[in-house]
C-alpha atoms as a PDB file:
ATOM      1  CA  UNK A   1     154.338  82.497 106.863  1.00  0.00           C
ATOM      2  CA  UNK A   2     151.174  81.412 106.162  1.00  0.00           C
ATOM      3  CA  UNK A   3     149.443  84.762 106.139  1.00  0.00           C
ATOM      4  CA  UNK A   4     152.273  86.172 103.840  1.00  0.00           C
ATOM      5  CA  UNK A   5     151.347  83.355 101.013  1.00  0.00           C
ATOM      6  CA  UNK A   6     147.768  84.410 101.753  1.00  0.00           C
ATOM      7  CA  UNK A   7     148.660  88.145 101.480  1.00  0.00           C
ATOM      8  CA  UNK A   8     150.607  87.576  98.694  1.00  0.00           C
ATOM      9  CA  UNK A   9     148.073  85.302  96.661  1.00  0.00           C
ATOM     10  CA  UNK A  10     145.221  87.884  97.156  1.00  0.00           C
ATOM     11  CA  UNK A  11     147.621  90.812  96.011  1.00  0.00           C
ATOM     12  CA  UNK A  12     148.025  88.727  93.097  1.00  0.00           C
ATOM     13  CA  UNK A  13     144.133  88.002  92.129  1.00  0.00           C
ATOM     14  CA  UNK A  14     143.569  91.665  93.524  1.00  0.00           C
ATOM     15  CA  UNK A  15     146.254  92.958  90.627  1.00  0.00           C
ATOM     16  CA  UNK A  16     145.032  90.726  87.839  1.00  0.00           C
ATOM     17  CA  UNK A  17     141.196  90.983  88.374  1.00  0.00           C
ATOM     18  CA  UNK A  18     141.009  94.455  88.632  1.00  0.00           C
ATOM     19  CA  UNK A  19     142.922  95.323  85.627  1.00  0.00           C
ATOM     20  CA  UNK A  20     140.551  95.182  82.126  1.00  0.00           C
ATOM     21  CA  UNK A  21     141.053  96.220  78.863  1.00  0.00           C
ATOM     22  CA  UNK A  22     140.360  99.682  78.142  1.00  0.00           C
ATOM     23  CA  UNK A  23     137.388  99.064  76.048  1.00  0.00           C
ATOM     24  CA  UNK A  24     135.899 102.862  74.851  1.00  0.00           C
ATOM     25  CA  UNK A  25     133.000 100.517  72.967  1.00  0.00           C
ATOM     26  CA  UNK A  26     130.854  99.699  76.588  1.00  0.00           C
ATOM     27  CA  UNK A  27     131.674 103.559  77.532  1.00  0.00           C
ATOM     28  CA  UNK A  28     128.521 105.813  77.539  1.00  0.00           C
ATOM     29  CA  UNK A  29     128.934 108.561  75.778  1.00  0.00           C
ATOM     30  CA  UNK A  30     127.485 112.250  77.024  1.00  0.00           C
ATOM     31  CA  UNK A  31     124.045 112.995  74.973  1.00  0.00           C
ATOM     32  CA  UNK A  32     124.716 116.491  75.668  1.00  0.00           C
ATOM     33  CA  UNK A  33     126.929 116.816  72.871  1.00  0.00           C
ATOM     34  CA  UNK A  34     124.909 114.996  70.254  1.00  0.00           C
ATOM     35  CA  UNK A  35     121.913 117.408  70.688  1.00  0.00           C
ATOM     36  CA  UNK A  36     121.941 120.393  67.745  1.00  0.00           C
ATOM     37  CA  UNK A  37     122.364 120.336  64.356  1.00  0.00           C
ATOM     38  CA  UNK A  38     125.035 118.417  61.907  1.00  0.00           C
ATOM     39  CA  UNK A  39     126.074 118.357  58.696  1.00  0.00           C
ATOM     40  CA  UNK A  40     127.817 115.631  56.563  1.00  0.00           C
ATOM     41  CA  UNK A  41     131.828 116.355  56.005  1.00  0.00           C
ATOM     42  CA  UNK A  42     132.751 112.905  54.255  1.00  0.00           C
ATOM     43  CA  UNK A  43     131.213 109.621  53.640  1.00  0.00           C
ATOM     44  CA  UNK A  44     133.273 106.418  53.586  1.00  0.00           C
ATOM     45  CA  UNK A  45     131.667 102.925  52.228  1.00  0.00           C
ATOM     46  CA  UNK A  46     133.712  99.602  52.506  1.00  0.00           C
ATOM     47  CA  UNK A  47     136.538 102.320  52.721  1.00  0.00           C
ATOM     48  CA  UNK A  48     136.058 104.027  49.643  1.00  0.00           C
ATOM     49  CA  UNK A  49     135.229 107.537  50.473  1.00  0.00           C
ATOM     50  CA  UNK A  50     132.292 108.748  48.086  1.00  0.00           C
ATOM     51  CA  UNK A  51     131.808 112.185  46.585  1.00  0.00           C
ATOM     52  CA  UNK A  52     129.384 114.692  48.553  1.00  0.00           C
ATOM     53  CA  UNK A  53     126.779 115.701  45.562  1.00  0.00           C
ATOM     54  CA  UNK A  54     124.775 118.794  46.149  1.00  0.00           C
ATOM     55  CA  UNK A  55     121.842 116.967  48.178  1.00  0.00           C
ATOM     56  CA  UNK A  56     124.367 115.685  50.515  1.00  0.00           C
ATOM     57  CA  UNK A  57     125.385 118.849  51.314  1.00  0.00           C
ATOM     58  CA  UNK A  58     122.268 120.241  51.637  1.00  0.00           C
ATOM     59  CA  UNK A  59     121.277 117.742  53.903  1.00  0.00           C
ATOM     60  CA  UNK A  60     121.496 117.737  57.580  1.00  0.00           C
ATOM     61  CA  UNK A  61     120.938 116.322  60.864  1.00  0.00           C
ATOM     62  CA  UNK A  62     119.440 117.557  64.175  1.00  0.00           C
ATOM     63  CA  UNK A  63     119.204 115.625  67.345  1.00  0.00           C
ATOM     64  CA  UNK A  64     116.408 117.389  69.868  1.00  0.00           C
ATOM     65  CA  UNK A  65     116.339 116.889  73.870  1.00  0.00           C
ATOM     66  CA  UNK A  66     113.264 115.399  73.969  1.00  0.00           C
ATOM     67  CA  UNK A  67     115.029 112.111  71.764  1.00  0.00           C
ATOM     68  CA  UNK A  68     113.401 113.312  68.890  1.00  0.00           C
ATOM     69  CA  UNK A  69     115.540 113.465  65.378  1.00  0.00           C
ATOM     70  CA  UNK A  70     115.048 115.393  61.816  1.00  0.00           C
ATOM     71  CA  UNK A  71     116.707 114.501  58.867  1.00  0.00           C
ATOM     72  CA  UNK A  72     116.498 117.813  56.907  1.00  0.00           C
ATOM     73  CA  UNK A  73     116.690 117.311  53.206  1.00  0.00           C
ATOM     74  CA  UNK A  74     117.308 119.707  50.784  1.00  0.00           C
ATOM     75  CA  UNK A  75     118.213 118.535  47.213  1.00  0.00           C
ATOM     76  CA  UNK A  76     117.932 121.756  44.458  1.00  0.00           C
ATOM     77  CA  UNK A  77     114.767 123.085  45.285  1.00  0.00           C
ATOM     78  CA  UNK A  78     113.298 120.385  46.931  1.00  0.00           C
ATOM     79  CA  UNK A  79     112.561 119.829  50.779  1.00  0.00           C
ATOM     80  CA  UNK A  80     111.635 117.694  53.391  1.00  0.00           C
ATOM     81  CA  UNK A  81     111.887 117.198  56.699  1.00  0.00           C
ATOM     82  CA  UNK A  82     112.121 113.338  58.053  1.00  0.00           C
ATOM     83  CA  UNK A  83     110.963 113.093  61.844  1.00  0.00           C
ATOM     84  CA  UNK A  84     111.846 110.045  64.080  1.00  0.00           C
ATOM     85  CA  UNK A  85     112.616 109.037  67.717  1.00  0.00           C
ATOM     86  CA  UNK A  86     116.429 108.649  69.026  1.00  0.00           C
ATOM     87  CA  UNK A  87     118.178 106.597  71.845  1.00  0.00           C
ATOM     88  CA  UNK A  88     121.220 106.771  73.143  1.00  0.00           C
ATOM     89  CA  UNK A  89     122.650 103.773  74.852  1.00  0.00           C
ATOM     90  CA  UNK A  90     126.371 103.326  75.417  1.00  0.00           C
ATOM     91  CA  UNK A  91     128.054 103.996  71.973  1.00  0.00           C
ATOM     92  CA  UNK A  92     124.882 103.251  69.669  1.00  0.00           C
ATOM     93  CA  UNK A  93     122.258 105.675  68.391  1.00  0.00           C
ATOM     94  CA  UNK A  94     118.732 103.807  67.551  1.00  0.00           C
ATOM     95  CA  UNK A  95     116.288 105.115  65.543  1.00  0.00           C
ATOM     96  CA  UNK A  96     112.861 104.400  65.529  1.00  0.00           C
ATOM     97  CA  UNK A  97     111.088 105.459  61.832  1.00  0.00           C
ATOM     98  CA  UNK A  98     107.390 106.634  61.637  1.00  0.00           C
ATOM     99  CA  UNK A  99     107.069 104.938  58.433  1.00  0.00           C
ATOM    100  CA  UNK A 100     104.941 102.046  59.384  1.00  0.00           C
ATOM    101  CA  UNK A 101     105.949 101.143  55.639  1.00  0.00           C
ATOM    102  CA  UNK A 102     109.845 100.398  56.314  1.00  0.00           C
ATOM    103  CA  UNK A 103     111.384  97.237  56.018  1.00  0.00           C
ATOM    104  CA  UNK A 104     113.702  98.260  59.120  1.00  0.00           C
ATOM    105  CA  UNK A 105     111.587 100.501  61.305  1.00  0.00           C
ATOM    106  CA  UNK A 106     114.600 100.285  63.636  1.00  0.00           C
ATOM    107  CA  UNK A 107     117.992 101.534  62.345  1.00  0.00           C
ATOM    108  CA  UNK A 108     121.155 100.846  64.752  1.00  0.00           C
ATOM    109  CA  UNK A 109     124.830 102.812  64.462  1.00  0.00           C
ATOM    110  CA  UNK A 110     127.823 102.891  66.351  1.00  0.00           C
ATOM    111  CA  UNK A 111     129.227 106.555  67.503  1.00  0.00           C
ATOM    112  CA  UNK A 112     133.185 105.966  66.988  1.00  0.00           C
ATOM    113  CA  UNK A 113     133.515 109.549  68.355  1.00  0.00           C
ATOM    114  CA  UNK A 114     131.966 112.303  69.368  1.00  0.00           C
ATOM    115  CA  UNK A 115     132.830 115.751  70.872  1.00  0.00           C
ATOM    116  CA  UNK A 116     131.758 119.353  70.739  1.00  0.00           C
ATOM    117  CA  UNK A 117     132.083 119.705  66.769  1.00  0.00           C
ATOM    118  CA  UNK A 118     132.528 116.477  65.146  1.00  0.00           C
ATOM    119  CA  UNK A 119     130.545 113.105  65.104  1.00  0.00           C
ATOM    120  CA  UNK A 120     132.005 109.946  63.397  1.00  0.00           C
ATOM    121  CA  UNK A 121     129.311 107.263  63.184  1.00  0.00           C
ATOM    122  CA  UNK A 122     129.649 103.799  61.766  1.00  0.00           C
ATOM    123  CA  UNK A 123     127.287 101.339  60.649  1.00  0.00           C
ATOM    124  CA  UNK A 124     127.402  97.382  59.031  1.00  0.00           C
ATOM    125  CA  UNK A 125     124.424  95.910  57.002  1.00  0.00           C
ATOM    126  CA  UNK A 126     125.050  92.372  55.053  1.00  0.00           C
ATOM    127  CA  UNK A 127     122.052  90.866  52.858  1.00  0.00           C
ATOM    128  CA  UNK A 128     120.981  90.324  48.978  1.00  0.00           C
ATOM    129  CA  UNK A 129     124.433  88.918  48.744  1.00  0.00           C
ATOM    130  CA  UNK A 130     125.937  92.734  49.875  1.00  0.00           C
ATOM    131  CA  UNK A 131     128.008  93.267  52.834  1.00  0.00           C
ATOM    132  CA  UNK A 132     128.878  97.198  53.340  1.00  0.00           C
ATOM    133  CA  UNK A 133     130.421  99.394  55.671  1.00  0.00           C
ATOM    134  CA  UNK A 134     129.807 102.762  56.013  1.00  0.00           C
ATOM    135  CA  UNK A 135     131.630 105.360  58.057  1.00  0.00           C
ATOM    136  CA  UNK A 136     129.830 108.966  58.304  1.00  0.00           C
ATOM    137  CA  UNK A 137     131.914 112.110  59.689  1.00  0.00           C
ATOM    138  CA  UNK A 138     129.713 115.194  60.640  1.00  0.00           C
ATOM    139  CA  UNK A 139     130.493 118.378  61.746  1.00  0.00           C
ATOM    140  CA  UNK A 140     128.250 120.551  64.067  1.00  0.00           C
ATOM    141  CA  UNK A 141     126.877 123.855  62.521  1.00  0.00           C
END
């Protein structure tokens, strides 16, 4: 009898411990997909989705193996191209600027998704009295 309650209360702490909360936000996310090129589809801050003017558009994204990122700007018929480092580390991209110059060398956002042909990011800055939230959709082109 006694090794049935012992049986028994280790099934029961065997059950309950092992179960967790499904929990995509600790889940690392394959890099693979986030290397190429994307392109802004909607922009959404503190929920208000914005309009897409023609340098949006223009503008795009491209995530290199070697962790290096471009921001590719092109606004009428003006150009740049905006170089930085990239990590990936569970569900956040970091960026690391060049620009010795920048208040925040180091620029943190949350991937809510990504697969072959869309990436959803999300990021939260609060200061100067401001607190927004801005939700970015991409599409890979």
């Amino acid at each position: 009898m006694k090794n049935l309650i012992t049986l028994l209360f280790s099934l029961f702490i065997l059950t309950f411990s092992s179960c967790s909360k499904n929990d995509d936000s600790n889940q690392n996310i394959d890099g693979t997909l986030l290397i190429g090129k994307w392109k802004i589809v909607s922009i959404k801050n503190n929920n208000e989705v914005m309009n897409l003017d023609n340098c949006s558009t223009g503008t795009y994204k491209e995530y290199k193996t070697d962790n290096r990122y471009y921001e590719h700007y092109l606004c009428g018929t003006t150009s740049y191209l905006d170089p930085s480092d990239y990590s990936l580390s569970n569900n956040k991209i970091t960026y690391v600027f060049d620009d010795p110059g920048l208040d925040e060398p180091i620029f943190k956002v949350n991937i809510d998704e990504l697969t072959n042909n869309s990436l959803i990011t999300s990021f939260q800055r609060e200061g100067n009295g401001l607190s927004i939230s801005v939700v970015i959709v991409y599409t890979k082109i």
